[in-house]
Structure formats: C-alpha cells, structure tokens
Protein backbone atom coordinates (compact mmCIF):
# COMPACT_ATOMS: atom_id res chain seq x y z
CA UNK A 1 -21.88 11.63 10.16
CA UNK A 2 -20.48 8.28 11.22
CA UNK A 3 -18.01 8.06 14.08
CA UNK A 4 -16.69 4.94 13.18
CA UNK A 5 -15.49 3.08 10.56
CA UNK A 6 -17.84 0.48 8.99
CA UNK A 7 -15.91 -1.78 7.65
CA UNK A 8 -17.59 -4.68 5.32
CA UNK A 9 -14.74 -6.68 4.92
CA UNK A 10 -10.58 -6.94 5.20
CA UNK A 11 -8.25 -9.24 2.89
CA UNK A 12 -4.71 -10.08 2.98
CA UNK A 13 -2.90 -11.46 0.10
CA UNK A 14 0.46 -12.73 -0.31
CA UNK A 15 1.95 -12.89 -3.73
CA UNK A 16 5.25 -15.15 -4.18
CA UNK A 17 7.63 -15.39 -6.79
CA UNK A 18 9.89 -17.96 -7.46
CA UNK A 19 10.67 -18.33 -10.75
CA UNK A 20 10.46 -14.98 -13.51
CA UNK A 21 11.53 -16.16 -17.38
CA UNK A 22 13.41 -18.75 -17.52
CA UNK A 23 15.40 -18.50 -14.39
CA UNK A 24 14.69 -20.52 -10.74
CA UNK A 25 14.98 -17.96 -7.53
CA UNK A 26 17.32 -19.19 -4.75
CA UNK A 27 14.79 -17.61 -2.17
CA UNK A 28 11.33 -16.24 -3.31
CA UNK A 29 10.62 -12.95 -3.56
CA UNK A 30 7.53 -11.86 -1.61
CA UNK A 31 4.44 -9.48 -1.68
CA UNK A 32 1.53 -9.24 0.76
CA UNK A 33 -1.17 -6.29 0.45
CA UNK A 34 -3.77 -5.79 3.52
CA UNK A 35 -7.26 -4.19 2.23
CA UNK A 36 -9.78 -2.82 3.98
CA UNK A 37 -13.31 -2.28 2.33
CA UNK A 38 -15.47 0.43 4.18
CA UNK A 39 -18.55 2.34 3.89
CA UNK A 40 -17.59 5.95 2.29
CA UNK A 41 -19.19 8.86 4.42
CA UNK A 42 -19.14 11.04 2.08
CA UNK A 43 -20.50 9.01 -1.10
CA UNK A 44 -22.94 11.03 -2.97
CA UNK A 45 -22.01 14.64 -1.19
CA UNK A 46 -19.60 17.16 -1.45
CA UNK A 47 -17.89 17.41 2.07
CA UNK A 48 -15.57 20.11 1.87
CA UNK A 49 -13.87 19.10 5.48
CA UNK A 50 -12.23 15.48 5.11
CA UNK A 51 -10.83 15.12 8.25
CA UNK A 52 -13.15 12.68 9.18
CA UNK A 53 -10.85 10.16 6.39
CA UNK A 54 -7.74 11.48 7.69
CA UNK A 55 -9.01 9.99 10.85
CA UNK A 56 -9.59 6.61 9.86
CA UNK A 57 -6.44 5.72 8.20
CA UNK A 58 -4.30 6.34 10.94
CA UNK A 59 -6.56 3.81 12.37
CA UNK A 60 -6.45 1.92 9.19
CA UNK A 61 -3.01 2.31 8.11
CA UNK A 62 -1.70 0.75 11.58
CA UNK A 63 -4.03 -2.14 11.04
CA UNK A 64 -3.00 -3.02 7.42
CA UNK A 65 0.52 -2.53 7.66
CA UNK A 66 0.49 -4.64 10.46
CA UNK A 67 -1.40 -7.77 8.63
CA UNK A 68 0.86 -7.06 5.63
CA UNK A 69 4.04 -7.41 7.39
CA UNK A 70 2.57 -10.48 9.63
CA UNK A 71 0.71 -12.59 6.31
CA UNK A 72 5.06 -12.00 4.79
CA UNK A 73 6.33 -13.69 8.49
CA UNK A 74 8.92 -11.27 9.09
CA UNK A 75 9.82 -8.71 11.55
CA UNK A 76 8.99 -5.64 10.57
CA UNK A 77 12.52 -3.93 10.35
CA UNK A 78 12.78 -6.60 7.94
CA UNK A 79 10.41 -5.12 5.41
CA UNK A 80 12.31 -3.97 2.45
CA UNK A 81 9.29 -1.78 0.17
CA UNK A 82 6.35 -0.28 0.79
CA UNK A 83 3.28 1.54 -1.48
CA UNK A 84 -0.21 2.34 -0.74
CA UNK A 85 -3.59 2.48 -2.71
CA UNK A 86 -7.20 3.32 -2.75
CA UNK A 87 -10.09 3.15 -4.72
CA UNK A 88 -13.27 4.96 -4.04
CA UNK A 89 -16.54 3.56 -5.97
CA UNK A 90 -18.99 5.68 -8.15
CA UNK A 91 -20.57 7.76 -5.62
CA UNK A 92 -17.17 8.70 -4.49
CA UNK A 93 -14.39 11.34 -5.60
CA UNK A 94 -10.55 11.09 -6.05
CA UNK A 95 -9.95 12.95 -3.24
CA UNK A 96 -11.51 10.73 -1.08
CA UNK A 97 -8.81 8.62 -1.62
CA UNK A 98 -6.06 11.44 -1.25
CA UNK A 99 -7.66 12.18 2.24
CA UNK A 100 -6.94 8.35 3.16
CA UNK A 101 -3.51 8.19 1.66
CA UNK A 102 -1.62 11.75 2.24
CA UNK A 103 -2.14 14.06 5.24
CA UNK A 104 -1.97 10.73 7.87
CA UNK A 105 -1.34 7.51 6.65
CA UNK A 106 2.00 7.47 6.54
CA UNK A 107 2.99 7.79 10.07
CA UNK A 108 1.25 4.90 11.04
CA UNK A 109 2.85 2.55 8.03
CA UNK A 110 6.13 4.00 8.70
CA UNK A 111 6.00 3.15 12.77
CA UNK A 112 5.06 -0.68 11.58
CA UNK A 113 7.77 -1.35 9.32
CA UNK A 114 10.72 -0.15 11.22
CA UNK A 115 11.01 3.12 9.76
CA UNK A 116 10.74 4.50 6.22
CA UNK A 117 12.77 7.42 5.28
CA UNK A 118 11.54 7.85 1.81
CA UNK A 119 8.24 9.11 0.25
CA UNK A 120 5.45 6.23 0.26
CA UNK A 121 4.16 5.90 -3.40
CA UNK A 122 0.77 5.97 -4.11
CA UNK A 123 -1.54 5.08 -6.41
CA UNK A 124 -5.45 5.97 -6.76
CA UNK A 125 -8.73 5.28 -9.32
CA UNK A 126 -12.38 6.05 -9.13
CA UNK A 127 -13.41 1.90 -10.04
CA UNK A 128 -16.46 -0.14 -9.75
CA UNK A 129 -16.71 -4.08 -8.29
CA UNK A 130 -13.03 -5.73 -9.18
CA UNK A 131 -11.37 -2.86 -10.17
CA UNK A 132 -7.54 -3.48 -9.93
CA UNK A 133 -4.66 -0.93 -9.09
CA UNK A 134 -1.45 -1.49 -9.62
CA UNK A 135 0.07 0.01 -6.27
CA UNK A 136 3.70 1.17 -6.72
CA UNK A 137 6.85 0.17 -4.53
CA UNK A 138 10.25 0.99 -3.47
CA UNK A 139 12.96 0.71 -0.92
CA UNK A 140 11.58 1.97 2.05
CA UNK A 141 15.00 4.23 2.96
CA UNK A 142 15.63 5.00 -0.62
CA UNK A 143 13.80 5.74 -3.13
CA UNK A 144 16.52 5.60 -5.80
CA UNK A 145 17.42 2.12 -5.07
CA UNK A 146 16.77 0.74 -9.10
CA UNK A 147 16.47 -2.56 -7.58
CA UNK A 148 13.48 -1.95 -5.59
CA UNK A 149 11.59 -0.18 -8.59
CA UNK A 150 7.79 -2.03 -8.78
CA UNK A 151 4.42 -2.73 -8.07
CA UNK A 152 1.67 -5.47 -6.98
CA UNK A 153 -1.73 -5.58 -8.61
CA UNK A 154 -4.63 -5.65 -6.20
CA UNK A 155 -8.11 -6.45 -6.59
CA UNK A 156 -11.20 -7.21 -4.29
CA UNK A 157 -13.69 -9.16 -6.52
CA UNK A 158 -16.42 -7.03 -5.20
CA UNK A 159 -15.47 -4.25 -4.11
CA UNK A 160 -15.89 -1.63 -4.24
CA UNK A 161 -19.19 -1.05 -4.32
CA UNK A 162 -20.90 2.51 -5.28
CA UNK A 163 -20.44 4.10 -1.40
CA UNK A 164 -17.60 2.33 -0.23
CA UNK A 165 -13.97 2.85 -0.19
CA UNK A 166 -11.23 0.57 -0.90
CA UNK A 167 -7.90 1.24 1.27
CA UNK A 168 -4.43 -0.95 0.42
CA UNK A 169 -1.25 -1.17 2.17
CA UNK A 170 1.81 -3.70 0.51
CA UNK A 171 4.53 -4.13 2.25
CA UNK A 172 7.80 -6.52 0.42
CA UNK A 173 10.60 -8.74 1.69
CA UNK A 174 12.88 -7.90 -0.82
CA UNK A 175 13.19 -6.04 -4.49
CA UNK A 176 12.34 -7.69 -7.90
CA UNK A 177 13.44 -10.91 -9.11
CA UNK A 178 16.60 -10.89 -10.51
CA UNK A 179 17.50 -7.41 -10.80
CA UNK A 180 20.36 -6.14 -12.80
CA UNK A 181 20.14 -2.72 -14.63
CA UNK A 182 22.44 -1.63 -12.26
CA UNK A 183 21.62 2.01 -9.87
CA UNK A 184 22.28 2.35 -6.06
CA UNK A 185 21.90 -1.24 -4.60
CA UNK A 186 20.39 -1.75 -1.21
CA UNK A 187 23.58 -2.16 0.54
CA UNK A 188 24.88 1.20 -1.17
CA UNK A 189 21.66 3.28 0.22
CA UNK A 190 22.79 6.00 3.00
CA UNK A 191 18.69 6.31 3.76
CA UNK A 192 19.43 9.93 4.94
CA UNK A 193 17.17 11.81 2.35
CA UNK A 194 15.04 9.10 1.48
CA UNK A 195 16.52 9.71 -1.96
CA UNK A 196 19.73 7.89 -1.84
C-alpha cells in the first residue's frame, strides 16, 4: 500500500461571469475549482478499510482550497460558496470518492475559507477520461441563502484514467448573477445552524 499520494497532475480554473441574458454585471461573478488527479490505491480491489483516502484529503483538501481561494485573489474570509467533487475511474468504486469527500475533508476546506457553518455539498460519478461533474454550491454560513443556490462544471480532459482518482474543491466570490427569486439574502443569514 502506498504511503503517499501520487499525484499525476493538479489544475486550477477560474470561471468568470460578466454578462448572463441580456443583462451587463456591475462586478463579475467568480468561480475557481482546484483538482487534483492521483493514482487510486485501491483500483481494481475491494479494500474494506479506507482510511488510507480519508488520509489524503485532509492533505488534499488544504491544498485545493487553498489554490481555489488564491487563483479568485481574495482573502479567504472573503469566500462566499463552497462544494466539493470527485470522480473515481473504471477500476474504482463510488465510495472511493465518499472516503475523499465525507469523514475528513471538510475540516481542512472549512479552516481555508474563514469558516463554513453549513454542510459542504457534494457531488460524485464513476467517469472515464473528460468526464464532467457538475459540483454543487452554496453560502458557506447558510445553506438556505436562495441566492447562493448553484454549481460549476468541471472537467480534466484526461482524467481520469482507469486507477486514478479525480478530487475537486470550488470555492466562489459571490452568488449567481443577478439573483432575484427572493429567500434569505446574504445579509439576512444568522449562520448559526448553517441552515439560516
């Protein structure tokens, strides 16, 4: 069994909007994921301890969420959503992405964008070379804030490959463009449940 990660290669990617339909944004709204591609351990066995993954994405997780915040240039108390994603190839299994995402990732996200009192959403998909997932967001205090409601669609042209593992944190500097279906705004958020 490995003792360290092998990873084959790590992307950042910064998604800005500044126009949606016909209407110009004052300021741009902005989206950065930070992937990491990595050799799966456990491709083509059943491991029934996974600890080993749980490992890794503390290590992981503070790495990503700390190029996600830096590739959006703010500070990270500044972040407004977060959401996290994985994708294990062919020789992999589902829960090889739960075992990145759930028991450990989240203190290390949380700790790198000022906080986080509400659930980090997750997305995950067994996928081959450019498989996309669409990784959900929200407020990072509240998850009811309407506002914040959204996702960003990753890829990694080739990745990932049959034994490897593909792990995503996004990070956002602000909600969707142009909201207005109403809910609990940002400035209306109490952040004490990380409901409302």
């Amino acid at each position: 069994m490995p003792d360290r990660i092998e990873i084959r290669k790590l992307c950042t990617i910064v998604e800005e909007t500044r126009a949606d339909g016909q209407a110009k944004l004052d300021k741009p709204t902005r989206k950065a994921a930070a992937v990491a591609v990595f050799k799966n351990p456990f491709a083509g066995v059943y491991q029934e301890d996974l600890s080993l993954l749980y490992d890794w994405s503390e290590q992981l997780g503070e790495m990503l969420t700390k190029k996600a915040v830096a590739a959006l240039g703010i500070e990270p108390e500044a972040v407004h959503s977060y959401g996290k994603g994985a994708i294990a190839g062919e020789n992999g299994e589902l829960e090889h992405c739960a075992a990145l995402m759930h028991p450990r990732l989240g203190k290390p996200l949380r700790d790198n964008v000022g906080g986080g009192k509400a659930i980090i959403p997750s997305s995950k998909k067994l996928g081959c070379p450019g498989t996309a997932l669409d990784v959900p967001l929200h407020f990072k205090n509240a998850a009811f804030v309407r506002s914040h409601f959204d996702a960003m669609e990753v890829r990694v042209p080739d990745a990932p490959r049959a034994n490897e593992l593909v792990l995503i944190v996004c990070v956002t500097d602000a909600g969707r463009p142009l909201p207005r279906i109403g809910g609990l705004k940002v400035e209306e958020a109490k952040g004490e449940d990380g409901l409302r």
